[in-house]
N, C-alpha and C. Protein backbone atom coordinates (compact mmCIF):
# COMPACT_ATOMS: atom_id res chain seq x y z
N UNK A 1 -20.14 -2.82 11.51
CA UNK A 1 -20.08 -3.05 10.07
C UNK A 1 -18.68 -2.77 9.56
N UNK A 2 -18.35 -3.81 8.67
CA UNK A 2 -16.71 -3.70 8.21
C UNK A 2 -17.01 -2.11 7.01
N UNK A 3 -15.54 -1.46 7.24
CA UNK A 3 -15.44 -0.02 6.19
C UNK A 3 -15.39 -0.61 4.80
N UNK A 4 -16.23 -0.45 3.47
CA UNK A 4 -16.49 -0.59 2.10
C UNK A 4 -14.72 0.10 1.90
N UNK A 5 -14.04 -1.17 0.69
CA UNK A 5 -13.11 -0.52 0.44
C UNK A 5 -13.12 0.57 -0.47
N UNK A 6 -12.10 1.01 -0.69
CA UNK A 6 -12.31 2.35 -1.50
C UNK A 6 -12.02 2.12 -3.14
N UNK A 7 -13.08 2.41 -4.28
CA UNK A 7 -12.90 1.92 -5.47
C UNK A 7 -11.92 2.91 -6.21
N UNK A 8 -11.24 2.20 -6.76
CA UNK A 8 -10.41 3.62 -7.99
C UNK A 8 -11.32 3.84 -8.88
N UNK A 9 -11.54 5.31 -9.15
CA UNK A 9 -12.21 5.59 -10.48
C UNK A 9 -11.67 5.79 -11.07
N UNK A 10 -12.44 6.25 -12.67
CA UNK A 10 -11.18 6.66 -13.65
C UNK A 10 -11.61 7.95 -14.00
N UNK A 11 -10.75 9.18 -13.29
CA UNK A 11 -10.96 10.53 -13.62
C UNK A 11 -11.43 10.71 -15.18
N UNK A 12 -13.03 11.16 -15.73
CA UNK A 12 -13.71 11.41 -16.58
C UNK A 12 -12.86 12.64 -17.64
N UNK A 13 -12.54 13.80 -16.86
CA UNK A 13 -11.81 14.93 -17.22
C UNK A 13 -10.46 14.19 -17.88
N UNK A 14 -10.00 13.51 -17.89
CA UNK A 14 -8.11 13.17 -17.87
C UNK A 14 -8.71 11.63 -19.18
N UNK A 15 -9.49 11.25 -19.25
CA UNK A 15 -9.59 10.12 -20.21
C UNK A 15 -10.81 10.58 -21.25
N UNK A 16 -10.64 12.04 -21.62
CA UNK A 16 -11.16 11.91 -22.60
C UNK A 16 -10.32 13.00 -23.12
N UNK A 17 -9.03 13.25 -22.79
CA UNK A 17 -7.91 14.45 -23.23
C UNK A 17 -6.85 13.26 -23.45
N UNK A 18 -6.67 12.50 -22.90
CA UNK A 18 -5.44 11.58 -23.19
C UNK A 18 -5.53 10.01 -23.39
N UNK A 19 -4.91 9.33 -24.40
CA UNK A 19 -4.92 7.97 -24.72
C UNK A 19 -3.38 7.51 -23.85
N UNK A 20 -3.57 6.33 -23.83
CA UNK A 20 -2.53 5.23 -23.20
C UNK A 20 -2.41 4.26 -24.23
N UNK A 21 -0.95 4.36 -25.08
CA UNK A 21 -0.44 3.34 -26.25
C UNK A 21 -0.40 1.95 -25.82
N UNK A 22 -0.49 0.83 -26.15
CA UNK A 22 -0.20 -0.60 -25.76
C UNK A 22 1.19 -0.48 -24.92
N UNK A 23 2.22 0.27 -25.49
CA UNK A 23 3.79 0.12 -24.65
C UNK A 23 3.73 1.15 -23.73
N UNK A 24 2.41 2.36 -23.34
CA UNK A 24 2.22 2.53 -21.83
C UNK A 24 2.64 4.21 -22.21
N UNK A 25 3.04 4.52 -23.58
CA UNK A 25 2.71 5.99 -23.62
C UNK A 25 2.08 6.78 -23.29
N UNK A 26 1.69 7.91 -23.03
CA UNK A 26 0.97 9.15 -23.52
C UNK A 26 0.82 9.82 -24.07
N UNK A 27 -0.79 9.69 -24.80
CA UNK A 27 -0.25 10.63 -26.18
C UNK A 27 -1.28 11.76 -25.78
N UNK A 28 -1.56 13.26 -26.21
CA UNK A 28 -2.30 13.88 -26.13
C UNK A 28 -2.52 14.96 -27.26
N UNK A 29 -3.40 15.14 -27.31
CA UNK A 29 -3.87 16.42 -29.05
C UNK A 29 -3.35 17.47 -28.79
N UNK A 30 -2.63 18.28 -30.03
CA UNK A 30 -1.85 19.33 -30.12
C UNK A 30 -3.39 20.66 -30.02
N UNK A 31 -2.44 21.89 -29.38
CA UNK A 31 -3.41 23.02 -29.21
C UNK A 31 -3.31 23.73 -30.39
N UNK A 32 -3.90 24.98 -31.29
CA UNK A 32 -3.89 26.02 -32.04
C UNK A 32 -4.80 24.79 -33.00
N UNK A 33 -5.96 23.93 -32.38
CA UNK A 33 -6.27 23.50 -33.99
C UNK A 33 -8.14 24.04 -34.05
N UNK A 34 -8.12 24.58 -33.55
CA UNK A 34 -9.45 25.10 -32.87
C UNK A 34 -9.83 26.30 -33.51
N UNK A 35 -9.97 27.54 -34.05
CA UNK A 35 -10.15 28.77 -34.46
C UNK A 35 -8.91 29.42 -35.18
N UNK A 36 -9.05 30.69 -35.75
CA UNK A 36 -8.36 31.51 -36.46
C UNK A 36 -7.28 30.52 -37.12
N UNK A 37 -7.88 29.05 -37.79
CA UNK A 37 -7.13 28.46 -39.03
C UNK A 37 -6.89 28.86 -40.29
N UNK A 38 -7.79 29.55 -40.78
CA UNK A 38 -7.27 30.68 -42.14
C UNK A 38 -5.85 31.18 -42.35
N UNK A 39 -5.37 31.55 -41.02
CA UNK A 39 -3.84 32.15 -40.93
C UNK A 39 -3.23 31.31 -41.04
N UNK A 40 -3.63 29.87 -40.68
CA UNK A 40 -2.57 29.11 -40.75
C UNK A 40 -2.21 28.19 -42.19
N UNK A 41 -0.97 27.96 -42.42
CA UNK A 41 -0.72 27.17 -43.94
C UNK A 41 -1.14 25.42 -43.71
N UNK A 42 -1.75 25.00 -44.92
CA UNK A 42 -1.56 23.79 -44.66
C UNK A 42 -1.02 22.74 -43.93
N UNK A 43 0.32 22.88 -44.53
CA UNK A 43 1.28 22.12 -43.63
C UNK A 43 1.48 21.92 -42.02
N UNK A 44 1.35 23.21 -41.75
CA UNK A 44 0.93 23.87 -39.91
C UNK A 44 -0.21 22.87 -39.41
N UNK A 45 -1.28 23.25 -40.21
CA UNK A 45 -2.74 22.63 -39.60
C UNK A 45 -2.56 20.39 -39.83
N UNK A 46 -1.59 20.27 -40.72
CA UNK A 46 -1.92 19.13 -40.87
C UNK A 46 -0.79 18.27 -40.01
N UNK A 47 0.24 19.12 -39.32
CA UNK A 47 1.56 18.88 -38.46
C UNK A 47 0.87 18.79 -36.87
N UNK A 48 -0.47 19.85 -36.99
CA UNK A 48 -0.85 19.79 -35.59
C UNK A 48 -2.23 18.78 -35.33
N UNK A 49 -2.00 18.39 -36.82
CA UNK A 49 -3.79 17.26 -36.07
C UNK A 49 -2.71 16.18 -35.79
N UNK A 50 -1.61 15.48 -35.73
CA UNK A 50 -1.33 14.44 -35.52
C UNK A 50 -1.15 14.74 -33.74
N UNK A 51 -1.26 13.13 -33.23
CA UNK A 51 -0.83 13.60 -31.65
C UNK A 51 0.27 13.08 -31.00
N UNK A 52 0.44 14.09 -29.84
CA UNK A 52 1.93 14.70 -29.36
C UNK A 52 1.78 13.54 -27.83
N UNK A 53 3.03 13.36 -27.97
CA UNK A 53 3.38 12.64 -26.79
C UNK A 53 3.50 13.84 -25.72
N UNK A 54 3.18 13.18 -24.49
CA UNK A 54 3.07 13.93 -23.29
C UNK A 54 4.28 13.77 -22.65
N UNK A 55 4.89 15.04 -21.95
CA UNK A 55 6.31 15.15 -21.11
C UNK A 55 6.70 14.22 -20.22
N UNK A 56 7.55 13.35 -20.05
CA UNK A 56 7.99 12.85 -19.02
C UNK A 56 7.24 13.00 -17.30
N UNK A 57 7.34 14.51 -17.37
CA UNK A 57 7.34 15.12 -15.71
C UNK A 57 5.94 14.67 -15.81
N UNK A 58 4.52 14.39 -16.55
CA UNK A 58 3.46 14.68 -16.65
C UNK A 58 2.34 13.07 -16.13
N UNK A 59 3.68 11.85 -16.94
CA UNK A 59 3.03 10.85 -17.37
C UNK A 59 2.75 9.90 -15.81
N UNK A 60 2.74 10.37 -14.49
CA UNK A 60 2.62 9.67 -13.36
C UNK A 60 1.38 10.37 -12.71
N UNK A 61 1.07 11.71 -13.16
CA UNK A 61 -0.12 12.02 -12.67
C UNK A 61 -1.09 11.60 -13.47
N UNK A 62 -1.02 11.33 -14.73
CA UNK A 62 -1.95 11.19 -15.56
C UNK A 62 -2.38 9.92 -15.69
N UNK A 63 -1.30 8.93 -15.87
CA UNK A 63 -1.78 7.69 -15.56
C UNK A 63 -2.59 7.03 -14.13
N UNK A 64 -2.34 8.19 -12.97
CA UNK A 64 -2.58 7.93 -11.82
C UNK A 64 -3.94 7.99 -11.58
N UNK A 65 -4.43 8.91 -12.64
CA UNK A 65 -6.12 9.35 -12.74
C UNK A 65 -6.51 8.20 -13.82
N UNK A 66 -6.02 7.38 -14.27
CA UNK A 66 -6.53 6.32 -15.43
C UNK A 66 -6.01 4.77 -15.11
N UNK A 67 -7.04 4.66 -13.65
CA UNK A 67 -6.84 3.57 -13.09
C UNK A 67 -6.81 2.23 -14.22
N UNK A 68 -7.74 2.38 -14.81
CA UNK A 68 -7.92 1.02 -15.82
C UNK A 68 -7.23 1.39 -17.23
N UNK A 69 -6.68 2.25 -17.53
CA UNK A 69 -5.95 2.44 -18.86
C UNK A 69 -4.69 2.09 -19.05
């Protein structure tokens, strides 16, 4: 019997933490937006809901787990 080739999946963990822009970015959600927001001022909380592009060093493993993205 011939060997079944091997399918790419798309790591579950890694595509629901990070989007892929049409021009092939990475974007991913800023941390501190989760608990002890009281301390924080407006401006803080509304600087960190927008989302943050991901590092250079980062964007070959991540895309590597997001076969179809």
């Amino acid at each position: 019997m011939p060997k079944p080739i091997a399918r790419s999946k798309t790591r579950k963990a890694v595509a629901k933490r990070f989007k892929i822009t049409a021009r092939g970015k990475v974007l991913r959600a800023q941390s501190s937006r989760r608990h002890l927001l009281s301390a924080k001022n407006a401006k803080r909380k509304r600087q960190l809901s927008k989302a943050a592009q991901v590092d250079k060093t980062d964007v070959a493993r991540i895309k590597a787990n997001l076969p179809f993205g």
